[in-house]
C-alpha atoms as a PDB file:
ATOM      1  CA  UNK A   1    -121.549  52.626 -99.839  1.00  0.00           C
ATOM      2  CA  UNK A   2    -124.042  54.258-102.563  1.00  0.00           C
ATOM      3  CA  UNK A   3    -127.482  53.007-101.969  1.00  0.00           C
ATOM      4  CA  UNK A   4    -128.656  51.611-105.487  1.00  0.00           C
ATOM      5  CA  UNK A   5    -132.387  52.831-106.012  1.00  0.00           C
ATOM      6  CA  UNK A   6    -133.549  49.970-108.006  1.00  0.00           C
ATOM      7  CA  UNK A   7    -133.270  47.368-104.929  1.00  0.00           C
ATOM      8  CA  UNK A   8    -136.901  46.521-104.149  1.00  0.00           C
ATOM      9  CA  UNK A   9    -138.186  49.271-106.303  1.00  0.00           C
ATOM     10  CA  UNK A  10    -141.580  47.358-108.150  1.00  0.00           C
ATOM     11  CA  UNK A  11    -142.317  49.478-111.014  1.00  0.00           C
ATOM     12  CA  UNK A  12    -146.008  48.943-112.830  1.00  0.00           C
ATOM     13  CA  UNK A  13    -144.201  47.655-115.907  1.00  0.00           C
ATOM     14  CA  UNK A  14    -140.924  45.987-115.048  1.00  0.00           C
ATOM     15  CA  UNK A  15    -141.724  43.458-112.162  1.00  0.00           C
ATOM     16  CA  UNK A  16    -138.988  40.489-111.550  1.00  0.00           C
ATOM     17  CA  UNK A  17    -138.163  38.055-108.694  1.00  0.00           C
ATOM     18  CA  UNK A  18    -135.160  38.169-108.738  1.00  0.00           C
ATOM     19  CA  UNK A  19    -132.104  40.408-109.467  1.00  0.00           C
ATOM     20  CA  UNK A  20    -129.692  39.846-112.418  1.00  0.00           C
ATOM     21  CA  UNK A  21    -126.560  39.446-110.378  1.00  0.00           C
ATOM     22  CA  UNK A  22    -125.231  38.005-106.617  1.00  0.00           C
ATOM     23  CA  UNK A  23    -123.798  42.126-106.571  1.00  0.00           C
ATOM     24  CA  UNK A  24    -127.075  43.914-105.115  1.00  0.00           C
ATOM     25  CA  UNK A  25    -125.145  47.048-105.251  1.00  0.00           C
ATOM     26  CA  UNK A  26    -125.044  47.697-108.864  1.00  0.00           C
ATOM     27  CA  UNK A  27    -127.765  45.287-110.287  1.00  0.00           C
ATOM     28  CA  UNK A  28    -129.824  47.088-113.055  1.00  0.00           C
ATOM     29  CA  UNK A  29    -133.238  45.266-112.286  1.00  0.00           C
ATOM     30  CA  UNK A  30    -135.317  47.666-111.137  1.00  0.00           C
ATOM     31  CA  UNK A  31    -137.998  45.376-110.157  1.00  0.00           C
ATOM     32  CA  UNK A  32    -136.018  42.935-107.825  1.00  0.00           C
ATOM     33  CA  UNK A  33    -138.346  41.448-104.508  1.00  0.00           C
ATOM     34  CA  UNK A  34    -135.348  39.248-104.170  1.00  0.00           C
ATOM     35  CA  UNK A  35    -133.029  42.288-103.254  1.00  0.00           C
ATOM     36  CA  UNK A  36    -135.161  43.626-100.747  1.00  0.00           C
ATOM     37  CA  UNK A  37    -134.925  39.873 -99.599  1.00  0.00           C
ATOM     38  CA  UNK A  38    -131.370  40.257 -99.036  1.00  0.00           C
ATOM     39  CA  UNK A  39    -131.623  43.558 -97.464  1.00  0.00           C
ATOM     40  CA  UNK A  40    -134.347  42.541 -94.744  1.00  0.00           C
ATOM     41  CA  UNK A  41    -133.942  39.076 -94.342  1.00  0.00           C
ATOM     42  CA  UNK A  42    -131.577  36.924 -92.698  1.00  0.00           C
ATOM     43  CA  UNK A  43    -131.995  33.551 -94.711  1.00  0.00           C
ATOM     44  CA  UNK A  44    -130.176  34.927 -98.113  1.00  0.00           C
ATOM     45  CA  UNK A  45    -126.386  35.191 -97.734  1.00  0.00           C
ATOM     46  CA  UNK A  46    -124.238  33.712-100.285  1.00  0.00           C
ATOM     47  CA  UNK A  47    -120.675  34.597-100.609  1.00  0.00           C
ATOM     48  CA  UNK A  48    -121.010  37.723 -97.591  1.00  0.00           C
ATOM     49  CA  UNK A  49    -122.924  35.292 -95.304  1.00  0.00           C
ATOM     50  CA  UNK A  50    -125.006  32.045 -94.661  1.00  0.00           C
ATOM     51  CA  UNK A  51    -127.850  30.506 -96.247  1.00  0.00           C
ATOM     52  CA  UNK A  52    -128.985  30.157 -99.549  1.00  0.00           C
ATOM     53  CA  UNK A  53    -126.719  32.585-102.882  1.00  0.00           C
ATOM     54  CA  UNK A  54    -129.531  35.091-104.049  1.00  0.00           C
ATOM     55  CA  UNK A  55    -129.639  33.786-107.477  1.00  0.00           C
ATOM     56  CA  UNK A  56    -130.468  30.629-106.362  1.00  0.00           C
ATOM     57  CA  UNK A  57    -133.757  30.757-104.688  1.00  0.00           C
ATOM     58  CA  UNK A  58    -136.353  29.613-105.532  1.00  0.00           C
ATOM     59  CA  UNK A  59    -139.619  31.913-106.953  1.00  0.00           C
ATOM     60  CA  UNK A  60    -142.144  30.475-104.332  1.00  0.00           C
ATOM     61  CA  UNK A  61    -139.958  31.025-101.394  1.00  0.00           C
ATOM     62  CA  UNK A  62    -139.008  34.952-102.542  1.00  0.00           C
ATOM     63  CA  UNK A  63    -143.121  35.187-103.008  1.00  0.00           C
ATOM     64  CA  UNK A  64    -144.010  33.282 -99.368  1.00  0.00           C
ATOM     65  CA  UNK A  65    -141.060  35.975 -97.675  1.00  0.00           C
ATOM     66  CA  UNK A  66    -142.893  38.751-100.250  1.00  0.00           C
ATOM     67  CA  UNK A  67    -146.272  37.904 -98.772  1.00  0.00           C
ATOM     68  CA  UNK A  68    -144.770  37.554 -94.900  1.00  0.00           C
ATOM     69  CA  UNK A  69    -142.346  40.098 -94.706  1.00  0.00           C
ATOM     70  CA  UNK A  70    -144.172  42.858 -96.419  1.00  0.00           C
ATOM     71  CA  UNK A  71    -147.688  41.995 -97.561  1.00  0.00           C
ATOM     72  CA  UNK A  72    -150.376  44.877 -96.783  1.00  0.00           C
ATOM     73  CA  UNK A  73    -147.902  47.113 -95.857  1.00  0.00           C
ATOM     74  CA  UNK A  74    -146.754  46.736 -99.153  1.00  0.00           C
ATOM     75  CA  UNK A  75    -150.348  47.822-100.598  1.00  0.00           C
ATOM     76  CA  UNK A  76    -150.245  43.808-102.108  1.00  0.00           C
ATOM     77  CA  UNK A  77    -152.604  41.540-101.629  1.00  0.00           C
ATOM     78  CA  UNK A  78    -152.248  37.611-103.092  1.00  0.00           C
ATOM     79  CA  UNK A  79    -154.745  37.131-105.885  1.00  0.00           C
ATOM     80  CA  UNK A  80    -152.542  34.922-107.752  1.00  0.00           C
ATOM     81  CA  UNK A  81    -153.904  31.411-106.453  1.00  0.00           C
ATOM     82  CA  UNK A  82    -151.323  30.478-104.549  1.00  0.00           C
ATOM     83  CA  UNK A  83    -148.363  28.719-105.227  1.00  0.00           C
ATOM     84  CA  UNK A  84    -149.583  27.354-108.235  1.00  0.00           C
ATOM     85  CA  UNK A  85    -150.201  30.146-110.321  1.00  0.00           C
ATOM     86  CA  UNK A  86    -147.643  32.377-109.578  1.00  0.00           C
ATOM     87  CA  UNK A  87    -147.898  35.772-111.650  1.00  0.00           C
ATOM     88  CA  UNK A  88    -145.004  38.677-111.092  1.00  0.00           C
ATOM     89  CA  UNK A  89    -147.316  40.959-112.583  1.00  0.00           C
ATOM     90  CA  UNK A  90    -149.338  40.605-109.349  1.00  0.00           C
ATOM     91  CA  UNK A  91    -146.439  42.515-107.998  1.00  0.00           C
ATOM     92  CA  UNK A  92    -147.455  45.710-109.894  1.00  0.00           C
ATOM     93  CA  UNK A  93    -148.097  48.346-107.514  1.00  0.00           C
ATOM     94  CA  UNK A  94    -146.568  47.181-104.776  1.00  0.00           C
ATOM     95  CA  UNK A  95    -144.598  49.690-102.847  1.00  0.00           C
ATOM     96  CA  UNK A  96    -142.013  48.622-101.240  1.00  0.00           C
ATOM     97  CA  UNK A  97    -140.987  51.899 -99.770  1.00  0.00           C
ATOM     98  CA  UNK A  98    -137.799  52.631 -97.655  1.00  0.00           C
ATOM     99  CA  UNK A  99    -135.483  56.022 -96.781  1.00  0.00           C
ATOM    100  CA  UNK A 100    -132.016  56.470 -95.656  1.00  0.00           C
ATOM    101  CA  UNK A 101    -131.735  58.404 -92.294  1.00  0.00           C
ATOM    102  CA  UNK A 102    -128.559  60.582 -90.917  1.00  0.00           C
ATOM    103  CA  UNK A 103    -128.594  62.155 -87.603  1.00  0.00           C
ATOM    104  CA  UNK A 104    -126.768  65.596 -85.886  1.00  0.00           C
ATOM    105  CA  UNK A 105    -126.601  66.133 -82.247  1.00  0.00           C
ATOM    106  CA  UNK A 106    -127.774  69.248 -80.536  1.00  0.00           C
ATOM    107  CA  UNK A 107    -124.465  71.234 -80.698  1.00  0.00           C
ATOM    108  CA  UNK A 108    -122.084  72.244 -77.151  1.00  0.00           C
ATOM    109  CA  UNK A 109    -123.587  75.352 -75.914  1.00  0.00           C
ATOM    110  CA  UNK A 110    -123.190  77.289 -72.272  1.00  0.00           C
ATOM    111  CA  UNK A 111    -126.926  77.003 -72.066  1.00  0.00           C
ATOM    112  CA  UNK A 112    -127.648  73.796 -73.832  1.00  0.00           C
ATOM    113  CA  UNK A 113    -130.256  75.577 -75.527  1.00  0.00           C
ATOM    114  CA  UNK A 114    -129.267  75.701 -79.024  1.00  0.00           C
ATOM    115  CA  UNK A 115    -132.122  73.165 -80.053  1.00  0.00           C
ATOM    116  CA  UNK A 116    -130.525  72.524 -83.099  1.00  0.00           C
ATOM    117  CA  UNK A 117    -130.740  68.404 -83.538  1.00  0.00           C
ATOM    118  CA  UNK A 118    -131.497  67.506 -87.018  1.00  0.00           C
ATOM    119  CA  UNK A 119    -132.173  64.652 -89.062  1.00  0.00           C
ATOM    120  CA  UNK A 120    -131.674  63.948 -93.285  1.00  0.00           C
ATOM    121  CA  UNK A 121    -134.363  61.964 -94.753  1.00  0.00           C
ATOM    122  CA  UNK A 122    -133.700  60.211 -98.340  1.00  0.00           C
ATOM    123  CA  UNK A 123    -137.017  58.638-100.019  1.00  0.00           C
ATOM    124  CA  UNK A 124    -136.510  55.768-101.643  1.00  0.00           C
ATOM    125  CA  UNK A 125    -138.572  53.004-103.981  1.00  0.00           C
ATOM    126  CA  UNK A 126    -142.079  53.264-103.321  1.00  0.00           C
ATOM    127  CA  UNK A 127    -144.343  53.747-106.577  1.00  0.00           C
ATOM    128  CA  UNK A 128    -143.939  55.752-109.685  1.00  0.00           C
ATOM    129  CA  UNK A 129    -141.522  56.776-111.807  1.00  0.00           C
ATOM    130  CA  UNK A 130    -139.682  59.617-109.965  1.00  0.00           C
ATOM    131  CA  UNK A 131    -141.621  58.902-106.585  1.00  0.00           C
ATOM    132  CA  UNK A 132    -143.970  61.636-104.325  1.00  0.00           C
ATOM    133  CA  UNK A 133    -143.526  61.554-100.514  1.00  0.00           C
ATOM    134  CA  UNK A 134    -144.459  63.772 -97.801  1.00  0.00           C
ATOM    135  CA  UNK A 135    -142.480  63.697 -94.772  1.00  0.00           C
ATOM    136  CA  UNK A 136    -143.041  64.995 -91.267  1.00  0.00           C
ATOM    137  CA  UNK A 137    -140.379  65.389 -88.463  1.00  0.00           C
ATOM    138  CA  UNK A 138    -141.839  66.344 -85.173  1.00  0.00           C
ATOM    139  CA  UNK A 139    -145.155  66.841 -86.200  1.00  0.00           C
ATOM    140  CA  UNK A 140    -143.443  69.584 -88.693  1.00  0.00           C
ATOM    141  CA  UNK A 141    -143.766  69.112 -92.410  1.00  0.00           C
ATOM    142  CA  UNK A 142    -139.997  68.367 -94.075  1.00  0.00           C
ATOM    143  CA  UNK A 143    -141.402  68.729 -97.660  1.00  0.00           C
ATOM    144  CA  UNK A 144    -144.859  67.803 -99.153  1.00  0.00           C
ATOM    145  CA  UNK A 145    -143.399  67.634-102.807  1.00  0.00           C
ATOM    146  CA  UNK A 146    -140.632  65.016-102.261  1.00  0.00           C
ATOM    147  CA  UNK A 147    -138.963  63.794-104.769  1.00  0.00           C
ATOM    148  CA  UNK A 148    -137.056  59.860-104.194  1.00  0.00           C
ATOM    149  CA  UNK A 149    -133.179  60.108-104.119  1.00  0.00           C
ATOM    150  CA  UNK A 150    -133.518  63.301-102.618  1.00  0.00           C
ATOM    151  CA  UNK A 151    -132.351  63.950 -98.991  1.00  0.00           C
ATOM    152  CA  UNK A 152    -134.114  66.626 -96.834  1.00  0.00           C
ATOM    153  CA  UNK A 153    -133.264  68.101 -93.774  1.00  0.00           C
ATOM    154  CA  UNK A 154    -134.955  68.915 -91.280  1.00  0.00           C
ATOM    155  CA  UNK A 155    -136.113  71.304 -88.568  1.00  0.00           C
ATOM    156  CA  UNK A 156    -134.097  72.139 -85.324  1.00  0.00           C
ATOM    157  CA  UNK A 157    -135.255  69.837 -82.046  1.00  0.00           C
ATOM    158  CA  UNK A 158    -133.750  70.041 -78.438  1.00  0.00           C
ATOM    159  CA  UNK A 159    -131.794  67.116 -77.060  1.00  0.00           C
ATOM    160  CA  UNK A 160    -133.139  63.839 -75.196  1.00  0.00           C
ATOM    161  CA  UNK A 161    -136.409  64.225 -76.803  1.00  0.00           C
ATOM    162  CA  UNK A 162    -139.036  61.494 -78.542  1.00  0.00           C
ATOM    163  CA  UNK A 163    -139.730  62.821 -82.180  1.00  0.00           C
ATOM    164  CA  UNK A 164    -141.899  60.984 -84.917  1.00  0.00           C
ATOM    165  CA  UNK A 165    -140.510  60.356 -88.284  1.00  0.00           C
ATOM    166  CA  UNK A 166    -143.427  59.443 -91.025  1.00  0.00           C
ATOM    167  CA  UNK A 167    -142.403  59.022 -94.559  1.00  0.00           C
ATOM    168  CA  UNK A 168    -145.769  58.817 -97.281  1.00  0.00           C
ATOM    169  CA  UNK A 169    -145.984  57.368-100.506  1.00  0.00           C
ATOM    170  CA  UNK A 170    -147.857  59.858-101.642  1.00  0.00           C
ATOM    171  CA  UNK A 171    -149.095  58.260-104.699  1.00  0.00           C
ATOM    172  CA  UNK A 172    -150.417  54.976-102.859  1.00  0.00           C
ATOM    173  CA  UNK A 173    -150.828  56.272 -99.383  1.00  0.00           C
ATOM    174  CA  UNK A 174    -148.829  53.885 -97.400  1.00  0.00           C
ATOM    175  CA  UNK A 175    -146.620  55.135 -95.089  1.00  0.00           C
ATOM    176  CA  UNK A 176    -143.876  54.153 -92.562  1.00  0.00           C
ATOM    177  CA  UNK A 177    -143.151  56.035 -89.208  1.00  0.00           C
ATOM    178  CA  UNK A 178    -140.477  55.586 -86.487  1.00  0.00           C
ATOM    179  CA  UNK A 179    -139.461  57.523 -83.191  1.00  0.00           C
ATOM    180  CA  UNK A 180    -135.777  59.228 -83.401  1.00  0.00           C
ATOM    181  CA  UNK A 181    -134.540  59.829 -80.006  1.00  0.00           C
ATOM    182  CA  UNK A 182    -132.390  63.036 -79.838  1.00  0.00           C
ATOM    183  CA  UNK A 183    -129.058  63.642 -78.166  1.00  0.00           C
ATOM    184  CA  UNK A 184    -126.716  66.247 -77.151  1.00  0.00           C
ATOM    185  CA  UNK A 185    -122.614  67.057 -78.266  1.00  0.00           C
ATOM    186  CA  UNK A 186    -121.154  63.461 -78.143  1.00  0.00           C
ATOM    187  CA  UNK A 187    -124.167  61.408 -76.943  1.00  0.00           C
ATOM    188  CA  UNK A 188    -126.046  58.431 -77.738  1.00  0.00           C
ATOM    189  CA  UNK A 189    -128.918  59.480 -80.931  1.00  0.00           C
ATOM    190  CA  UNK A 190    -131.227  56.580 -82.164  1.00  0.00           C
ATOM    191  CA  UNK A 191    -134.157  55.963 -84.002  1.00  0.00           C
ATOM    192  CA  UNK A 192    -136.724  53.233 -82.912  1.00  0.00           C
ATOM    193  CA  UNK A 193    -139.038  50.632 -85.435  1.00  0.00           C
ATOM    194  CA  UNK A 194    -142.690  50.594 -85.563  1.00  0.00           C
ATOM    195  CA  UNK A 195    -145.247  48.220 -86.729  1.00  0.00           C
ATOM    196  CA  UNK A 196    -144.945  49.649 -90.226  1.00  0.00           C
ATOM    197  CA  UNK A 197    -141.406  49.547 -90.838  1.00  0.00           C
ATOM    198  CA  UNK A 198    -138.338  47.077 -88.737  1.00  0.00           C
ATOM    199  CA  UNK A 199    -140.653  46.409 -85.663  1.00  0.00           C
ATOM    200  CA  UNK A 200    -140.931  48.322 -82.066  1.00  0.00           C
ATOM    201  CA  UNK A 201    -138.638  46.135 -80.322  1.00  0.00           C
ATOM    202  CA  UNK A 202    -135.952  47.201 -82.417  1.00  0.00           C
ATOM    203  CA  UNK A 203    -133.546  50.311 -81.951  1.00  0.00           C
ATOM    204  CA  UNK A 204    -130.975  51.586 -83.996  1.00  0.00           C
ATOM    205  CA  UNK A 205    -128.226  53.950 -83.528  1.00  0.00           C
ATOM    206  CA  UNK A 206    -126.528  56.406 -85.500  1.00  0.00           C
ATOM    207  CA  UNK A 207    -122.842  56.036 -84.960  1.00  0.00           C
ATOM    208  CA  UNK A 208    -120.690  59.320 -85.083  1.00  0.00           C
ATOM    209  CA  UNK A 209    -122.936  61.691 -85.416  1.00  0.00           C
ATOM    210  CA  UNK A 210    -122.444  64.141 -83.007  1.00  0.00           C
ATOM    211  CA  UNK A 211    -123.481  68.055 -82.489  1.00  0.00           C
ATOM    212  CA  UNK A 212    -121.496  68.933 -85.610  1.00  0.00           C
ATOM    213  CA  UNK A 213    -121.657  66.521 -88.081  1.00  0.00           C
ATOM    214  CA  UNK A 214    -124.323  63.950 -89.905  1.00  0.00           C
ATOM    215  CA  UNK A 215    -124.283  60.318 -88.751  1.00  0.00           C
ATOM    216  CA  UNK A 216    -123.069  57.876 -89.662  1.00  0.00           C
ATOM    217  CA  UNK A 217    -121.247  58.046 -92.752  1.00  0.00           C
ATOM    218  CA  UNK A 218    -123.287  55.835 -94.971  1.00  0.00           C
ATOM    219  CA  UNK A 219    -127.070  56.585 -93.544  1.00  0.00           C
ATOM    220  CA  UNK A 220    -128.780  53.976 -91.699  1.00  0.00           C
ATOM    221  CA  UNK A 221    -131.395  52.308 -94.583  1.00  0.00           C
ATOM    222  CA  UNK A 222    -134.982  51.572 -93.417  1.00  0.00           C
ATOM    223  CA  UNK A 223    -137.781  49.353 -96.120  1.00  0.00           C
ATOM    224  CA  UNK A 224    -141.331  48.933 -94.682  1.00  0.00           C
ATOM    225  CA  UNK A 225    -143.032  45.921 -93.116  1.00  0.00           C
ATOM    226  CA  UNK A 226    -141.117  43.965 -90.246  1.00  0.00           C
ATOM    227  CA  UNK A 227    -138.188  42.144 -90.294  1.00  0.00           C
ATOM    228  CA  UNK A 228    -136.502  39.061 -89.731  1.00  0.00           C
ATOM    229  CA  UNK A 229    -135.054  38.969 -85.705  1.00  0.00           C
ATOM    230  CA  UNK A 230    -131.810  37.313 -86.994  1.00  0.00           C
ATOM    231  CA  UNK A 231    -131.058  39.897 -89.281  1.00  0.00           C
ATOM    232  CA  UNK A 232    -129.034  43.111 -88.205  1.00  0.00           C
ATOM    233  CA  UNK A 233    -130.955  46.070 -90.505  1.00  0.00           C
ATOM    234  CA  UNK A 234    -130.346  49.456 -91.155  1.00  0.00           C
ATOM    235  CA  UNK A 235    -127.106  49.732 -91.472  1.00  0.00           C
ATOM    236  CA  UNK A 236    -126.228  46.776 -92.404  1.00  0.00           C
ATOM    237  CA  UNK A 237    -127.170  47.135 -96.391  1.00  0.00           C
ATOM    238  CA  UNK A 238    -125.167  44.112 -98.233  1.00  0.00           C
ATOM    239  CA  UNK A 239    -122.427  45.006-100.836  1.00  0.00           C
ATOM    240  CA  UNK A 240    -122.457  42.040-102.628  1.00  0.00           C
ATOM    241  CA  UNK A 241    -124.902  38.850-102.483  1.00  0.00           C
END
C-alpha cells in the first residue's frame, strides 16, 4: 500500500487533531496527530483492530499520547496550560518526521566479495512545505538536498555488517537514526530502533529482500519518538482506521 504523506505531517498553517475520515490511507488532512496515533500506537483500532475508532477520541487524550509518544523529539514543547487550554496551533512546528526503508542483500558471488548491500530511504513529514533532509548511510552521505517523497539509494556495504542510518530534518534539526544489519543472497537483513525513533529493544526485518531485489514490497515505515510495546510498527502501516 501507497504511503499517504499527509499522515502526521504538522504544517505551520494547517494544524488538526484529528483526521477527516476512519480511512488513514487517503485522508486529505494534512495536519492529522491523530493519524500518526494510529500508526504508532496500539490503543486506536476501530474497525481493523481493538480499542477506541479514530474519529472518536477524544482531543486531550490524542494531545497526552502527542506529548508522550513524541514530545521533544518532536521539537514541541507544551506551553498551552495544560489540559485546559488546549491550542492546536501549539502544534505548529512540530516535526513529526518518519521515512520508508527497503533493503537488498549482498548478491551470490564465488568470493562473497561483491559488497553490494543497499538500502532505499524515502523522507517523509517533517517541516516545510516540500521538506529538506540529509541522510547518511554508513557514515556516507546519501544526499544533502533531499527532497520528502523521494527515495534514495544508497552506497554498496558488505554483508553481516552494523551500519547507521540518520535521517535530518534539515530545516528544524531533529533527526532520527537506526542500525541496519546487512545480509548476504537469501539471508536474514534488519534494521534496529534507537532512542530517537521505535526504541533499541526493537528489531525489524525486511522480508524478501534478498541479493537481487528491494525488500519488502511495501517498505517498512519508521516516525520518530518511541513507541507503544503492544503495537507491531514498521510494517504494519493501517489501511483503514
Amino acid at each position: 500500500m501507497a504511503h499517504n504523506n499527509n499522515i502526521g505531517k504538522i504544517t505551520s498553517t494547517n494544524v488538526a487533531p484529528k483526521g477527516t475520515g476512519a480511512n488513514l490511507s487517503t485522508t486529505t488532512d494534512s495536519g492529522s496527530i491523530l493519524g500518526l496515533r494510529y500508526i504508532k500506537d496500539s490503543s486506536s483500532g476501530g474497525s481493523s483492530g481493538t480499542g477506541v475508532a479514530p474519529t472518536n477520541l477524544g482531543s486531550i487524550a490524542i494531545k497526552d499520547w502527542f506529548e508522550t509518544y513524541v514530545g521533544g523529539l518532536g521539537n514541541y514543547t507544551n506551553s498551552s496550560g495544560g489540559n485546559t487550554d488546549i491550542k492546536w496551533g501549539d502544534y505548529r512546528g512540530a516535526t513529526i518526521l518518519g521515512m520508508k526503508l527497503k533493503a537488498k542483500n549482498e548478491s551470490a558471488s564465488r568470493y562473497k566479495n561483491d559488497d553490494n548491500a543497499q538500502l532505499q530511504i524515502t523522507p517523509l513529514n517533517g517541516s516545510g512545505v516540500a521538506g529538506a533532509y540529509t541522510i547518511t548511510v554508513g557514515g556516507s552521505s546519501v544526499t544533502s538536498s533531499g527532497s520528502r517523497g523521494t527515495t534514495y539509494t544508497s552506497g554498496g556495504f558488505g554483508s553481516d555488517s552494523t551500519v547507521a542510518v540518520v535521517l535530518t530534518d534539515t530545516n528544524t534539526g531533529t533527526s532520527i537514526s537506526m542500525q541496519w544489519t546487512t545480509a548476504y543472497d537469501n539471508g536474514s537483513t534488519s534494521i534496529r530502533g534507537s532512542g530517537t525513533v521505535a526504541g533499541p529493544e526493537f528489531q525489524y526485518y525486511f522480508t524478501d529482500a534478498s541479493g537481487t531485489a528491494f525488500g519488502p514490497t511495501n517498505g517498512l515505515y519508521f516516525f520518530n519518538g518511541v513507541q507503544n510495546p503492544n503495537r507491531m510498527y514498521g510494517v504494519s502501516y493501517p489501511g483503514t482506521g
